[in-house]
N, C-alpha and C. Protein backbone atom coordinates (compact mmCIF):
# COMPACT_ATOMS: atom_id res chain seq x y z
N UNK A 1 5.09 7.52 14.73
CA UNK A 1 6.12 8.41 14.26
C UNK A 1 5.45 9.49 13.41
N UNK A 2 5.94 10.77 13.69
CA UNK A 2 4.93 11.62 13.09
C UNK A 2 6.15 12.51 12.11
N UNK A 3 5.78 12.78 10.78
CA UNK A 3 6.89 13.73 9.71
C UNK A 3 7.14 15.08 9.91
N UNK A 4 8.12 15.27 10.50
CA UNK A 4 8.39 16.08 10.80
C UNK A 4 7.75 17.53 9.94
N UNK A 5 7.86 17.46 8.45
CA UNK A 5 7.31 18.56 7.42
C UNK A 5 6.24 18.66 7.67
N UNK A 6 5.11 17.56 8.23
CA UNK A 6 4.18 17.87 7.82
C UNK A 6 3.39 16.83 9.35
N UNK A 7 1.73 17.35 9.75
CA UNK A 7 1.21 16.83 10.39
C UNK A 7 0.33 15.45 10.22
N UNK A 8 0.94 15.03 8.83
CA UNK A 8 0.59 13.82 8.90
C UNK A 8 1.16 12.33 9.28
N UNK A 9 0.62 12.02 9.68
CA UNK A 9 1.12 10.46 10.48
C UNK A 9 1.42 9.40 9.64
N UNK A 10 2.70 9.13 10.10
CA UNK A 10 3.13 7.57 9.23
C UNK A 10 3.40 6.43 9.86
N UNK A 11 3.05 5.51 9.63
CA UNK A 11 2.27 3.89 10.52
C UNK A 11 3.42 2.88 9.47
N UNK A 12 4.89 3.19 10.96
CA UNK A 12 6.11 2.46 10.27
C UNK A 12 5.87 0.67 11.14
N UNK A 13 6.30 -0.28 9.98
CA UNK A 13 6.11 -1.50 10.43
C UNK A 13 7.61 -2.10 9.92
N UNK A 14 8.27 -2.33 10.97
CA UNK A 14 9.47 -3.01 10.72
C UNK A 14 9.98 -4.30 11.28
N UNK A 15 10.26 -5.41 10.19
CA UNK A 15 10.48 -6.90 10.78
C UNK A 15 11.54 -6.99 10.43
N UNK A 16 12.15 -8.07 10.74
CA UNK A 16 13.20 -9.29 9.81
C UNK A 16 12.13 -10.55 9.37
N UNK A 17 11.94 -11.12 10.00
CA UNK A 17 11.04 -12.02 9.29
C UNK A 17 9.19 -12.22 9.43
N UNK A 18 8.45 -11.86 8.77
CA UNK A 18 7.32 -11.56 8.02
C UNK A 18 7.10 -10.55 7.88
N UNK A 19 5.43 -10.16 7.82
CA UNK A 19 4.94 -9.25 6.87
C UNK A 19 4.01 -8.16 7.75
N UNK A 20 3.33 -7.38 7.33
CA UNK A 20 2.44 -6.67 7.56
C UNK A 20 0.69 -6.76 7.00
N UNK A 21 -0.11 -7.36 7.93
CA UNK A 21 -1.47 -7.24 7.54
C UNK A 21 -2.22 -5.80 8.71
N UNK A 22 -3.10 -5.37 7.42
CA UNK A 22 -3.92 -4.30 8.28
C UNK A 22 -5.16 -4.23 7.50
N UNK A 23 -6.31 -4.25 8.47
CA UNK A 23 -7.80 -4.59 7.84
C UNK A 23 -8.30 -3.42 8.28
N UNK A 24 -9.12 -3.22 7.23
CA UNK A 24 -9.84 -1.59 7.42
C UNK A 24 -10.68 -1.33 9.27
N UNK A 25 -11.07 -0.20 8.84
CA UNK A 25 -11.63 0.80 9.85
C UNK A 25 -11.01 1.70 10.29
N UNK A 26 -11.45 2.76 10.65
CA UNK A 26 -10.40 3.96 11.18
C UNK A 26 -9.99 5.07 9.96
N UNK A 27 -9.22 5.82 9.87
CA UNK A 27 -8.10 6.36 8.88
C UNK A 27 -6.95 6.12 8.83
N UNK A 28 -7.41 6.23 7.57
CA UNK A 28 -5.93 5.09 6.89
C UNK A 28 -5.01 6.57 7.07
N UNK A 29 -3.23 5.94 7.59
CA UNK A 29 -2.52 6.80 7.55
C UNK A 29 -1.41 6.37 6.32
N UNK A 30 -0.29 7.07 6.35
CA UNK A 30 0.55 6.68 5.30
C UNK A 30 1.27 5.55 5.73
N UNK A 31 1.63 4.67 5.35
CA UNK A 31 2.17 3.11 6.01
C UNK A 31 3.68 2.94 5.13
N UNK A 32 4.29 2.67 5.69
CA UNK A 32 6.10 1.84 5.40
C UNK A 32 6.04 0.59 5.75
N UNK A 33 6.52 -0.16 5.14
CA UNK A 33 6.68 -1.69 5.26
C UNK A 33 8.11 -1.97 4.66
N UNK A 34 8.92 -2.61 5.88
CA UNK A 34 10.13 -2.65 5.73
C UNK A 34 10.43 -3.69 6.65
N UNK A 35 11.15 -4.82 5.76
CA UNK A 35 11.45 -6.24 5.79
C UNK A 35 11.98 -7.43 5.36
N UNK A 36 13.00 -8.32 5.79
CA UNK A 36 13.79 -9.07 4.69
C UNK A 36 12.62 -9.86 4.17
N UNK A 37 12.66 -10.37 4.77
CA UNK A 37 11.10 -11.48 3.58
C UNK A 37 9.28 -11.18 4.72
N UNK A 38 9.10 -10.94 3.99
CA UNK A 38 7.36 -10.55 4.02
C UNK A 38 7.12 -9.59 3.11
N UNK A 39 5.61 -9.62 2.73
CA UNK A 39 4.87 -8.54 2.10
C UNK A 39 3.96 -7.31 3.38
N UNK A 40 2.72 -7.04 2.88
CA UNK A 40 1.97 -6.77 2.96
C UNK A 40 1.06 -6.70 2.66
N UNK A 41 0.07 -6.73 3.12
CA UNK A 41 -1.50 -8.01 2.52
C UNK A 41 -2.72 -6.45 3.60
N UNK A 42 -3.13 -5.57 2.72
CA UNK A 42 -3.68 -4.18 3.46
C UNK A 42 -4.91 -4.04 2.63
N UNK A 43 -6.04 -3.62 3.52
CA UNK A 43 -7.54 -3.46 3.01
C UNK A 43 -8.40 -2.64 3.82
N UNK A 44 -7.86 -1.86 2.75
CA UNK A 44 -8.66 -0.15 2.86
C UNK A 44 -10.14 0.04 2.79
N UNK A 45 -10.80 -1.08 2.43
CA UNK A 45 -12.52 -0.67 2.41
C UNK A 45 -12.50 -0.77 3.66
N UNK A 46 -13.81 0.58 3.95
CA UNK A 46 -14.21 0.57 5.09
C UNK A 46 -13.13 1.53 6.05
N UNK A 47 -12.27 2.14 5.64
CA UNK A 47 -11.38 3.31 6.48
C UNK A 47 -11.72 4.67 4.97
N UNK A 48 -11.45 5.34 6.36
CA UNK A 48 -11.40 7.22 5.70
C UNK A 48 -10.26 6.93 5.08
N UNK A 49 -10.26 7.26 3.78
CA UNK A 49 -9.11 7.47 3.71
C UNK A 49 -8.88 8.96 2.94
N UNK A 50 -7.41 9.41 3.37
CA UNK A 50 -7.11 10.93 3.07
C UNK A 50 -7.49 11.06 0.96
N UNK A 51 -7.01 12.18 1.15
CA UNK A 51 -7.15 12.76 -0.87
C UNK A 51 -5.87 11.98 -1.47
N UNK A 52 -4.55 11.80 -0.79
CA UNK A 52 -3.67 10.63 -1.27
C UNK A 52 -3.30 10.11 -0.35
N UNK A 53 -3.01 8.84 -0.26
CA UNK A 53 -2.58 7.85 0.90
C UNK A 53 -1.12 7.01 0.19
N UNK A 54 -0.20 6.97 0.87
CA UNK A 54 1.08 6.36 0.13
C UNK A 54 1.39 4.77 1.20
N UNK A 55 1.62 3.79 0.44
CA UNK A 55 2.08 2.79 0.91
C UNK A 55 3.53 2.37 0.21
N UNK A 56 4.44 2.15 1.16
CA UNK A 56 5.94 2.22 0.64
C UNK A 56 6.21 0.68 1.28
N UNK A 57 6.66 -0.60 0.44
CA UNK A 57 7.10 -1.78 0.72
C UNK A 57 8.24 -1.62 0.41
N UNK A 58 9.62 -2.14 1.22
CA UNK A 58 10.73 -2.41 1.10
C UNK A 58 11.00 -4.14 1.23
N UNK A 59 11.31 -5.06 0.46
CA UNK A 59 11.68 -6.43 1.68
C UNK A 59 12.72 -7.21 -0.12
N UNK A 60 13.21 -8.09 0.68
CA UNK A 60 13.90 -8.77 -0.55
C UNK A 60 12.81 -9.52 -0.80
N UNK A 61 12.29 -10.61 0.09
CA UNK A 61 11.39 -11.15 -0.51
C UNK A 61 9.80 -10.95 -0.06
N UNK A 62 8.88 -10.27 -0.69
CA UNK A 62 7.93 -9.99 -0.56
C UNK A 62 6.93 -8.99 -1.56
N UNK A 63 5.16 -9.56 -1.71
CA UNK A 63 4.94 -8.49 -2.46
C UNK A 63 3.82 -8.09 -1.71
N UNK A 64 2.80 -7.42 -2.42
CA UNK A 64 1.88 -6.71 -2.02
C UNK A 64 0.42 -6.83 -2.03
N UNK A 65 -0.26 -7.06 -1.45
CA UNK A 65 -2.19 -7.36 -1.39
C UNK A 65 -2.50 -6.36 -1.08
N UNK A 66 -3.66 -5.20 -1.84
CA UNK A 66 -3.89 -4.18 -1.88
C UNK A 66 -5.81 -4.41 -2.26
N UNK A 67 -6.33 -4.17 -0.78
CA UNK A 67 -7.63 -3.97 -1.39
C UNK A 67 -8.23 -2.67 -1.54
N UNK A 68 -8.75 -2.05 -2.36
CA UNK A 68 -9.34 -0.80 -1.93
C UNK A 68 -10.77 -0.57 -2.50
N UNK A 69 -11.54 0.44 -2.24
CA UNK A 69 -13.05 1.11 -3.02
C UNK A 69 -12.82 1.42 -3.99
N UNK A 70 -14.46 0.46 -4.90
CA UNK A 70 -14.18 0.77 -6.44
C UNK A 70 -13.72 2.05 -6.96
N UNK A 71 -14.08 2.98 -5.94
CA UNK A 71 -13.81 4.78 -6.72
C UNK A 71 -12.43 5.16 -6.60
N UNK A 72 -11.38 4.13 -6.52
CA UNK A 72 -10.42 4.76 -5.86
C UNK A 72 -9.43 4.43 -6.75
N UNK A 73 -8.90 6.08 -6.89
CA UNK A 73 -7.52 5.41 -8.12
C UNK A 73 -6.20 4.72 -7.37
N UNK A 74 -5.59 4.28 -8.50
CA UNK A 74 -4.36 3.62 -7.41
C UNK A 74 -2.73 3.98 -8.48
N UNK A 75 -1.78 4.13 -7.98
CA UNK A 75 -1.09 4.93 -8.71
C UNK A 75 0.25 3.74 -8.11
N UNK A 76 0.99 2.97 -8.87
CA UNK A 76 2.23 2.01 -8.53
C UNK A 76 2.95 2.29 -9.48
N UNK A 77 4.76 2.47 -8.32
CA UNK A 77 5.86 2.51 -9.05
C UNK A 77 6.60 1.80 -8.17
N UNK A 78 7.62 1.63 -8.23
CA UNK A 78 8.79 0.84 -7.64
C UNK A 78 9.37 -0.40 -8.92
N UNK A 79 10.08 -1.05 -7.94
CA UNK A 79 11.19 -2.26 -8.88
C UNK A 79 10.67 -3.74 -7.99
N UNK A 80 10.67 -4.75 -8.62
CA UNK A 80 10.63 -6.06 -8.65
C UNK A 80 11.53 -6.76 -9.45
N UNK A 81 12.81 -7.41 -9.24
CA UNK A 81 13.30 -8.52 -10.43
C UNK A 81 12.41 -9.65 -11.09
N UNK A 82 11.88 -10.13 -9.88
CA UNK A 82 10.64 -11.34 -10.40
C UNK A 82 9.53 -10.69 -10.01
N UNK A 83 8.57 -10.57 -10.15
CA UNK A 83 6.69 -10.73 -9.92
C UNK A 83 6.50 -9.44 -10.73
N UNK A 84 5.06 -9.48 -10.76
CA UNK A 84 4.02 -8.50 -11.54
C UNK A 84 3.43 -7.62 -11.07
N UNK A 85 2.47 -7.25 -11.87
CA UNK A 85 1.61 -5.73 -11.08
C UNK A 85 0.46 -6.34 -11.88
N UNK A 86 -0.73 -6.50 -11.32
CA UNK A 86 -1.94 -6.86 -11.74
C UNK A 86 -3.14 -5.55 -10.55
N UNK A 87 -3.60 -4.93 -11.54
CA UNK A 87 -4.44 -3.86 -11.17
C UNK A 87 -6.20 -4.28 -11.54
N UNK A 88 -7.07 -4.74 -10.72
CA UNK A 88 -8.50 -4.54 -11.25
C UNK A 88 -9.11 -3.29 -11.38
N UNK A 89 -9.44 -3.21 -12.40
CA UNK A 89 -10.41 -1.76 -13.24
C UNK A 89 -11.14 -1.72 -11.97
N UNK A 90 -11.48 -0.44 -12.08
CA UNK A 90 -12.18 0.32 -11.30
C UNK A 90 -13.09 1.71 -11.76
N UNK A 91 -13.74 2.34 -11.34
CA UNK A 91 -14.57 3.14 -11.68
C UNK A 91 -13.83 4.64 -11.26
N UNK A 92 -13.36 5.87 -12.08
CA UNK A 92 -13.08 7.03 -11.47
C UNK A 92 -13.26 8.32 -12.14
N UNK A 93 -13.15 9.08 -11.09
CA UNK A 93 -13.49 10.63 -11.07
C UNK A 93 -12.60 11.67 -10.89
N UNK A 94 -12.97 12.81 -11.28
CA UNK A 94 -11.68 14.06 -10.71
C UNK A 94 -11.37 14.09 -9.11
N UNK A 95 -12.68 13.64 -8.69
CA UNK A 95 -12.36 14.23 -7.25
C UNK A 95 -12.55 12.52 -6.64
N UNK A 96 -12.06 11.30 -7.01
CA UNK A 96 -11.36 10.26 -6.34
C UNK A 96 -10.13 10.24 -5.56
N UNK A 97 -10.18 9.54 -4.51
CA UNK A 97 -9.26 9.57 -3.28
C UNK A 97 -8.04 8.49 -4.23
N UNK A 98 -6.93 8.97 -4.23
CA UNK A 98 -5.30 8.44 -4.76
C UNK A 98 -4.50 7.31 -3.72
N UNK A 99 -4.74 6.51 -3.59
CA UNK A 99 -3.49 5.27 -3.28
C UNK A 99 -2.50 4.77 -4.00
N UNK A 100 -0.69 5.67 -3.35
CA UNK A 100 0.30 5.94 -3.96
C UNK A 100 0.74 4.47 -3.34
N UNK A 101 0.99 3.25 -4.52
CA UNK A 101 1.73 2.57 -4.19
C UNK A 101 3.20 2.04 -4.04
N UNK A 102 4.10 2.40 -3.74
CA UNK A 102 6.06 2.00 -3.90
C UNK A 102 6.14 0.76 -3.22
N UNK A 103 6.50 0.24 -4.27
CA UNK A 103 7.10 -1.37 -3.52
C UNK A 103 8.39 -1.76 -4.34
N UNK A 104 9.19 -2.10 -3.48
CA UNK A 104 10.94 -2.54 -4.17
C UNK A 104 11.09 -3.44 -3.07
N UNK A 105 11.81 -5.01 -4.34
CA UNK A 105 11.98 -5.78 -3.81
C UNK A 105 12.54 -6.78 -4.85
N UNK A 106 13.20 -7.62 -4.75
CA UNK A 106 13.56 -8.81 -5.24
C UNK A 106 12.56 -9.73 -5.87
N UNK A 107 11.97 -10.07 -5.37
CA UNK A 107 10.75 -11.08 -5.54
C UNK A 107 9.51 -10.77 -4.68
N UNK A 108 8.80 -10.61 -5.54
CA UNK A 108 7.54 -10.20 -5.23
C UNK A 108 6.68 -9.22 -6.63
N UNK A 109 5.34 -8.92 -6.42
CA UNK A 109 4.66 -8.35 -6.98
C UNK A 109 3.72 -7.43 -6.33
N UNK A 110 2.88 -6.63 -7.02
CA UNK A 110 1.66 -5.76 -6.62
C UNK A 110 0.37 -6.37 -7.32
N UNK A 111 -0.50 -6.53 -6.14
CA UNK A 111 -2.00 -7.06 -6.66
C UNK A 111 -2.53 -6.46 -6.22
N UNK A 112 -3.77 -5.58 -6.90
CA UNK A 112 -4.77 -4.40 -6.26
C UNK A 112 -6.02 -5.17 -6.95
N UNK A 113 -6.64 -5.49 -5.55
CA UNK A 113 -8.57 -5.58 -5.99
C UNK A 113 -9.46 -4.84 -5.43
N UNK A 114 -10.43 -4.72 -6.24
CA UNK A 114 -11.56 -3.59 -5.55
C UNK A 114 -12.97 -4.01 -5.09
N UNK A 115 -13.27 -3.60 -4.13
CA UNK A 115 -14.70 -4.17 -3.65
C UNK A 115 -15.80 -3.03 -4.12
């Protein structure tokens, strides 16, 4: 599915029941995850990835596994009733590549580690 505004590509994944895994290589595009119960469990080392990359989780129950490169900032907003946001430090710069994270959901959390 491609955005209409703009020529960049968005990599929509839609269930009812589970989740979304995607293991690097390639370029990373902008990803939607939308689902009653699953997360997404995604690992960006080892893909191009653009100057910002957005990952958008929707699910009642589900959270988020986020691996990415130490240089890489990571930027999370959204809502959870239950779970957390646990971010590992990382190393950055002016000109580091941005992973926009949105996740809303009931239960669940955001976990970002860096290789």
């Amino acid at each position: 599915m491609t955005n209409t505004s703009s020529s960049k590509r968005i990599n929509w994944q839609i269930s009812l029941l589970g989740g979304h895994e995607q293991r690097g290589g390639g370029r990373a595009n902008d990803t939607v995850v939308v689902t009653s119960i699953g997360g997404a469990d995604i690992d960006l080392t080892g893909t191009e990835l653009a100057p910002e990359t957005t990952l958008t989780k929707v699910s009642l129950i589900g959270g988020v596994k986020l691996r990415v490169p130490a240089d890489t900032d990571v930027e999370i907003e959204g809502f959870h009733l239950f779970g957390g946001r646990t971010v590992q430090a990382g190393t950055s710069s002016p000109a580091a590549r941005v992973v926009r994270v949105r996740a809303y959901g009931i239960i669940g959390g955001v976990k970002v580690s860096r290789v």
